[in-house]
C-alpha atoms as a PDB file:
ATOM      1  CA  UNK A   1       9.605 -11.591  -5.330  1.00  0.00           C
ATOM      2  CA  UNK A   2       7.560  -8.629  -4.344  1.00  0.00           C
ATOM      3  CA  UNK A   3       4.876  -8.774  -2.131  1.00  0.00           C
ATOM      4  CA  UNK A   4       1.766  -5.751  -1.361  1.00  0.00           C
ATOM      5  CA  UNK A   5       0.441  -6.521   1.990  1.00  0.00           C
ATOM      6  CA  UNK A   6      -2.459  -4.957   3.068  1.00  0.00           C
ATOM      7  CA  UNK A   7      -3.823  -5.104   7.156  1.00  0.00           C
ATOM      8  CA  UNK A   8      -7.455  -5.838   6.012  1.00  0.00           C
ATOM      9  CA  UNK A   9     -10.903  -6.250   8.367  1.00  0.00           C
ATOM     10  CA  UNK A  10     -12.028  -8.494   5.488  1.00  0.00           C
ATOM     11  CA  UNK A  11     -11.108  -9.195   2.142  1.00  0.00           C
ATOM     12  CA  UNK A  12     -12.494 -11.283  -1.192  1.00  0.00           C
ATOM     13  CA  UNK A  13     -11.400 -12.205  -4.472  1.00  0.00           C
ATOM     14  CA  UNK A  14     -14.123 -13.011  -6.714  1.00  0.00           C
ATOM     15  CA  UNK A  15     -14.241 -14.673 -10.478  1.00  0.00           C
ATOM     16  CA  UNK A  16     -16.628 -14.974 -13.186  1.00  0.00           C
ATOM     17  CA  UNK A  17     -19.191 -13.590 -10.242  1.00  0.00           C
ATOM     18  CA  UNK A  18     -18.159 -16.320  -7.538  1.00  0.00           C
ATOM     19  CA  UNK A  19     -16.668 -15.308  -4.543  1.00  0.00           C
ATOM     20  CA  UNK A  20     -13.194 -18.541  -4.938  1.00  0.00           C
ATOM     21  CA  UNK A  21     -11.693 -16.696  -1.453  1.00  0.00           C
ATOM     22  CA  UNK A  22     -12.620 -14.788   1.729  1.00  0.00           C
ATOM     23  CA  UNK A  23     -10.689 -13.691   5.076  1.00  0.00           C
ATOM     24  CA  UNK A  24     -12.083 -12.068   8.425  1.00  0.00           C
ATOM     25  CA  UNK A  25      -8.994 -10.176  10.049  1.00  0.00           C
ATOM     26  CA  UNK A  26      -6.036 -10.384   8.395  1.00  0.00           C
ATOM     27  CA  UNK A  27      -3.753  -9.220   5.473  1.00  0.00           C
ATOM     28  CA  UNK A  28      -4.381  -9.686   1.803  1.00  0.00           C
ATOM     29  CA  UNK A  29      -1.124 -10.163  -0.410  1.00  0.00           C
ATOM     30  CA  UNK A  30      -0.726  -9.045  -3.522  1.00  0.00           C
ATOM     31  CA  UNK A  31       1.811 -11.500  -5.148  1.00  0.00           C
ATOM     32  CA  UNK A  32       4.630 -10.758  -7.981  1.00  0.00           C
ATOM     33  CA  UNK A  33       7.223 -12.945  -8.736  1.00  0.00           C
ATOM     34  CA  UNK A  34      10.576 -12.398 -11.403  1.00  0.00           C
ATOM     35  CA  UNK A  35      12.363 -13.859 -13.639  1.00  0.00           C
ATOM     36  CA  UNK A  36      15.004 -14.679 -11.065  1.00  0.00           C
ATOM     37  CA  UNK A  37      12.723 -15.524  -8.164  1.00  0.00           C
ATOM     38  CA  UNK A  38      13.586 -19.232  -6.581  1.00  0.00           C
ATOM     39  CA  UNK A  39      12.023 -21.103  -3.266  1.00  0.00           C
ATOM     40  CA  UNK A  40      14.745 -19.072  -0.850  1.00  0.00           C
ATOM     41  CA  UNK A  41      13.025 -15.806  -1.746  1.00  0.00           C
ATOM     42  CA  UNK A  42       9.493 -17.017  -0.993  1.00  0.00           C
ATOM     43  CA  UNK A  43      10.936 -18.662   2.100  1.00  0.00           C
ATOM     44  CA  UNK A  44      12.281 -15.758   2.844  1.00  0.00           C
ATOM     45  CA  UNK A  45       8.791 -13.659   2.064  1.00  0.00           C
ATOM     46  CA  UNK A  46       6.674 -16.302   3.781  1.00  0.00           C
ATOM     47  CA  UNK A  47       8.647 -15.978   7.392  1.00  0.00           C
ATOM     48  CA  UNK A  48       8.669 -12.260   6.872  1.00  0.00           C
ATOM     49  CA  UNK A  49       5.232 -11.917   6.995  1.00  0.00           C
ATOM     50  CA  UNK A  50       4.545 -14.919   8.975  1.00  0.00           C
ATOM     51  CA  UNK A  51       6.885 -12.519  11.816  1.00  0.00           C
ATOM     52  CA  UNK A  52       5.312  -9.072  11.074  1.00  0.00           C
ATOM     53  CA  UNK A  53       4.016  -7.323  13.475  1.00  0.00           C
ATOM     54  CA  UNK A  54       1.469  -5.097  12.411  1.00  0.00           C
ATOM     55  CA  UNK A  55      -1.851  -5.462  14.701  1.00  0.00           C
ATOM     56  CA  UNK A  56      -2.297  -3.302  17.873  1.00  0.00           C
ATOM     57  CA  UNK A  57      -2.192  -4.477  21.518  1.00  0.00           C
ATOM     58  CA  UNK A  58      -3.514  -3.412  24.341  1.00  0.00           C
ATOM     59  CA  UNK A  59      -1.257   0.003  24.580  1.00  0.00           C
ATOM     60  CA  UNK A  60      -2.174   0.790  20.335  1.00  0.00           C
ATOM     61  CA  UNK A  61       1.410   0.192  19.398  1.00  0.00           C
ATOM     62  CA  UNK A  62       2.090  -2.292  16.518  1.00  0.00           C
ATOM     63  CA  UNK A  63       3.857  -5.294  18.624  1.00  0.00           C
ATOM     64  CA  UNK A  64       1.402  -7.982  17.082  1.00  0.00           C
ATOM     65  CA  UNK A  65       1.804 -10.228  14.446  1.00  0.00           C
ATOM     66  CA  UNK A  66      -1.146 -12.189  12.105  1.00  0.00           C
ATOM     67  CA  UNK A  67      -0.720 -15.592  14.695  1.00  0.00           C
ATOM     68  CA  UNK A  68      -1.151 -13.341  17.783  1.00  0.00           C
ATOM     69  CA  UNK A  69      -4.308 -12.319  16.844  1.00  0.00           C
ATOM     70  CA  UNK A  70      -5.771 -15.517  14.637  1.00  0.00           C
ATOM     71  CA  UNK A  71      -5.489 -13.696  11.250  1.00  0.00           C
ATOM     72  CA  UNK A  72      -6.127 -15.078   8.148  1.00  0.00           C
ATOM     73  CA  UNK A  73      -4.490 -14.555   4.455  1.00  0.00           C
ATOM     74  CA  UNK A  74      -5.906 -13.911   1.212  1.00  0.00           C
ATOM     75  CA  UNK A  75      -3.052 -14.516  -1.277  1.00  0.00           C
ATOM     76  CA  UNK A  76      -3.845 -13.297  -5.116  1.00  0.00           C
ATOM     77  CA  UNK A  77      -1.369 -13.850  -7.657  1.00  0.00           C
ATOM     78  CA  UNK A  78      -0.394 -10.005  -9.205  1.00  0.00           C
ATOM     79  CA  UNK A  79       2.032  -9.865 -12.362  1.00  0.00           C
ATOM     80  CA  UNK A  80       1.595  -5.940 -12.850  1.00  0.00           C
ATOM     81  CA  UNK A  81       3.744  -5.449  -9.366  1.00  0.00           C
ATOM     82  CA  UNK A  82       6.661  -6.017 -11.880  1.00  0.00           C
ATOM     83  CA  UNK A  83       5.263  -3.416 -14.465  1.00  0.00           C
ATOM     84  CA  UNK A  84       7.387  -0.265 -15.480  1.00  0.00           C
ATOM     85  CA  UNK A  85       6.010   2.599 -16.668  1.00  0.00           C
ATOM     86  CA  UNK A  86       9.195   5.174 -16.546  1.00  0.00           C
ATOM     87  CA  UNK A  87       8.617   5.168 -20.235  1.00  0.00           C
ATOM     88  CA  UNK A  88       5.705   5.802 -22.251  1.00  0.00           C
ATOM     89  CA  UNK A  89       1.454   5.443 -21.545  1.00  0.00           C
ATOM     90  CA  UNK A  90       1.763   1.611 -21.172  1.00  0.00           C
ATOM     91  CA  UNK A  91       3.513  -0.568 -18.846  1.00  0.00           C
ATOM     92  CA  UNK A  92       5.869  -2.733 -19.597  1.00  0.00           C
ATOM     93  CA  UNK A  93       5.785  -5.823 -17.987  1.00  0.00           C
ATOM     94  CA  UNK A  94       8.880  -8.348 -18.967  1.00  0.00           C
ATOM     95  CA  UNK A  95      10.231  -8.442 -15.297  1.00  0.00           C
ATOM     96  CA  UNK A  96       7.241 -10.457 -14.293  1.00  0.00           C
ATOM     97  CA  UNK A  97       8.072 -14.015 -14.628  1.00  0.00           C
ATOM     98  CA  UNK A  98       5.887 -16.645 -17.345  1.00  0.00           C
ATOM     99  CA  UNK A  99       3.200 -18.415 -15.854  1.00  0.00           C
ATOM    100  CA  UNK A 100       5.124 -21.402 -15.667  1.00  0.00           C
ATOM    101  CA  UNK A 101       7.031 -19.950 -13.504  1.00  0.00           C
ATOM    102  CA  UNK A 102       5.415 -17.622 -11.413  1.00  0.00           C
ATOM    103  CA  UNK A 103       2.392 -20.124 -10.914  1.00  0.00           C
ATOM    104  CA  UNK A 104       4.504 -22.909  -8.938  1.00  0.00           C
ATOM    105  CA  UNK A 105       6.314 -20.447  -6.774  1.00  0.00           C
ATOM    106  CA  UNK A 106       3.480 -18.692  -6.369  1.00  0.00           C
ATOM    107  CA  UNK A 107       1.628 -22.375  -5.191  1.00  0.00           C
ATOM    108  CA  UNK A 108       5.120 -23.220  -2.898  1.00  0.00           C
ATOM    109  CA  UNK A 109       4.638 -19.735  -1.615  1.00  0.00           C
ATOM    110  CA  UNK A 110       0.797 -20.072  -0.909  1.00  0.00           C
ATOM    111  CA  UNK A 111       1.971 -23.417   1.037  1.00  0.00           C
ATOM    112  CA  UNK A 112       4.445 -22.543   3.172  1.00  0.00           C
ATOM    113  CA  UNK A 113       1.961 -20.141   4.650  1.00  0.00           C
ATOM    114  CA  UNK A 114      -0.458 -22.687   5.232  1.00  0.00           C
ATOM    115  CA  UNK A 115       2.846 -25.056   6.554  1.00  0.00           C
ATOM    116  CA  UNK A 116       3.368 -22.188   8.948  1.00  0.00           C
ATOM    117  CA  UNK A 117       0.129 -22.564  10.309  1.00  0.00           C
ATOM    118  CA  UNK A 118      -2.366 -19.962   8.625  1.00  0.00           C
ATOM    119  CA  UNK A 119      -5.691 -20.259   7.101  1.00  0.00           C
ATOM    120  CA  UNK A 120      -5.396 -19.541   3.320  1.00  0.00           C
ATOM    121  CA  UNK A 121      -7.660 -18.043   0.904  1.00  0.00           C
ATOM    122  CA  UNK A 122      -6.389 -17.346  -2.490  1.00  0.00           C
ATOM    123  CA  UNK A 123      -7.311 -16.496  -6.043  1.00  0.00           C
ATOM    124  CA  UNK A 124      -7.217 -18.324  -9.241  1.00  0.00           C
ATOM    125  CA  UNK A 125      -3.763 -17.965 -10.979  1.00  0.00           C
ATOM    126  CA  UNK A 126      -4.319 -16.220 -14.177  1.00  0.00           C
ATOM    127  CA  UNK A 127      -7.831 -15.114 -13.638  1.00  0.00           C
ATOM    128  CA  UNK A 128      -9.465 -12.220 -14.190  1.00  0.00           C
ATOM    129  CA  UNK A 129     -10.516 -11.430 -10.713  1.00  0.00           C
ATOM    130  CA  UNK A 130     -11.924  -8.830  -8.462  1.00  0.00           C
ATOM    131  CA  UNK A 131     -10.330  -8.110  -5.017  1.00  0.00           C
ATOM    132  CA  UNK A 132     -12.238  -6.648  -2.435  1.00  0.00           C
ATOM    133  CA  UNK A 133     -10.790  -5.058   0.771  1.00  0.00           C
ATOM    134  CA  UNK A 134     -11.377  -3.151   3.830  1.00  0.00           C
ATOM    135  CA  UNK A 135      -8.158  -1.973   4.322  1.00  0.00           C
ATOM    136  CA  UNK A 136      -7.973  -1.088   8.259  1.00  0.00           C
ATOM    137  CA  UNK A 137      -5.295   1.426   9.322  1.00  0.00           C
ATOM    138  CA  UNK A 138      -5.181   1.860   6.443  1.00  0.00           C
ATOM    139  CA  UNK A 139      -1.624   0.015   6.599  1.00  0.00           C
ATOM    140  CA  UNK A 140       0.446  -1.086   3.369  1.00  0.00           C
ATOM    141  CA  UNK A 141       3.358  -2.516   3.063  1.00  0.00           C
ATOM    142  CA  UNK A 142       5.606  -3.292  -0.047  1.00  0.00           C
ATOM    143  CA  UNK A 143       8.029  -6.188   0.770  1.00  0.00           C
ATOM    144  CA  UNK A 144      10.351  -7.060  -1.415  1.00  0.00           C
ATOM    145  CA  UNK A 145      13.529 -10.080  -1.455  1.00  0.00           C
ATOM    146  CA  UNK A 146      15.431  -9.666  -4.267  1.00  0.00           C
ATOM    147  CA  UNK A 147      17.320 -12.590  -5.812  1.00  0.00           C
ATOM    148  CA  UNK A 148      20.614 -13.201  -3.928  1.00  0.00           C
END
């Protein structure tokens, strides 16, 4: 299960021209999920950035973490973070999991988060949509719990 967070000022995901989710403050999750991918590794995603720290305090050093400061999530389901292209002009993309498997993880994973406390915005599986950020740092982070 790989996850692309990005520290965000605001963020919005919007389909068929309807904006379906928007954060303040916060990080915005890209969201990939494998063939091998069970509950334990979004468990193990969801505490991970639950625990982060990533937001400034009072000195500018990054010792706080999305509760500290009331930050929200924006959580949009993203197949192509299991694309390869080491070979040829287009991607291949067979380490992303089927739908019917990647959308109920990707539901348990979008739960756990809102279990843990956080307000939730999110995307429509399998839509065509349009993510908008402000990245602020800009900080990125690729997180990634392999199956084991």
């Amino acid at each position: 299960m790989r996850a692309l967070l990005q520290r965000v000022s605001q963020a919005s995901v919007t389909v068929d021209g309807r904006v379906v989710g928007q954060i303040g403050r916060g990080f915005c999750i890209l969201l990939g999920v494998t063939h091998s991918d069970t509950n334990k590794e979004a468990d193990w995603l969801a505490n991970k950035i639950a625990g982060i720290r990533l937001f400034e305090d009072e000195a500018g050093k990054l010792n706080l973490g999305l509760s500290d400061i009331g930050g929200e999530l924006l959580i949009v389901s993203q197949f192509t973070l299991y694309g390869d292209a080491r070979k040829g002009r287009r991607p291949s993309f067979i380490a992303a999991a089927r739908p019917e498997q990647s959308e109920p993880l990707y539901d348990y994973f979008v739960n756990q988060m809102r279990d843990a406390g956080f307000r939730v915005q999110t995307g429509i599986f399998g839509a065509n949509m349009q993510v908008e950020i402000q990245n602020d740092g800009p900080i990125t982070l690729m997180l990634e719990r392999e199956t084991g």
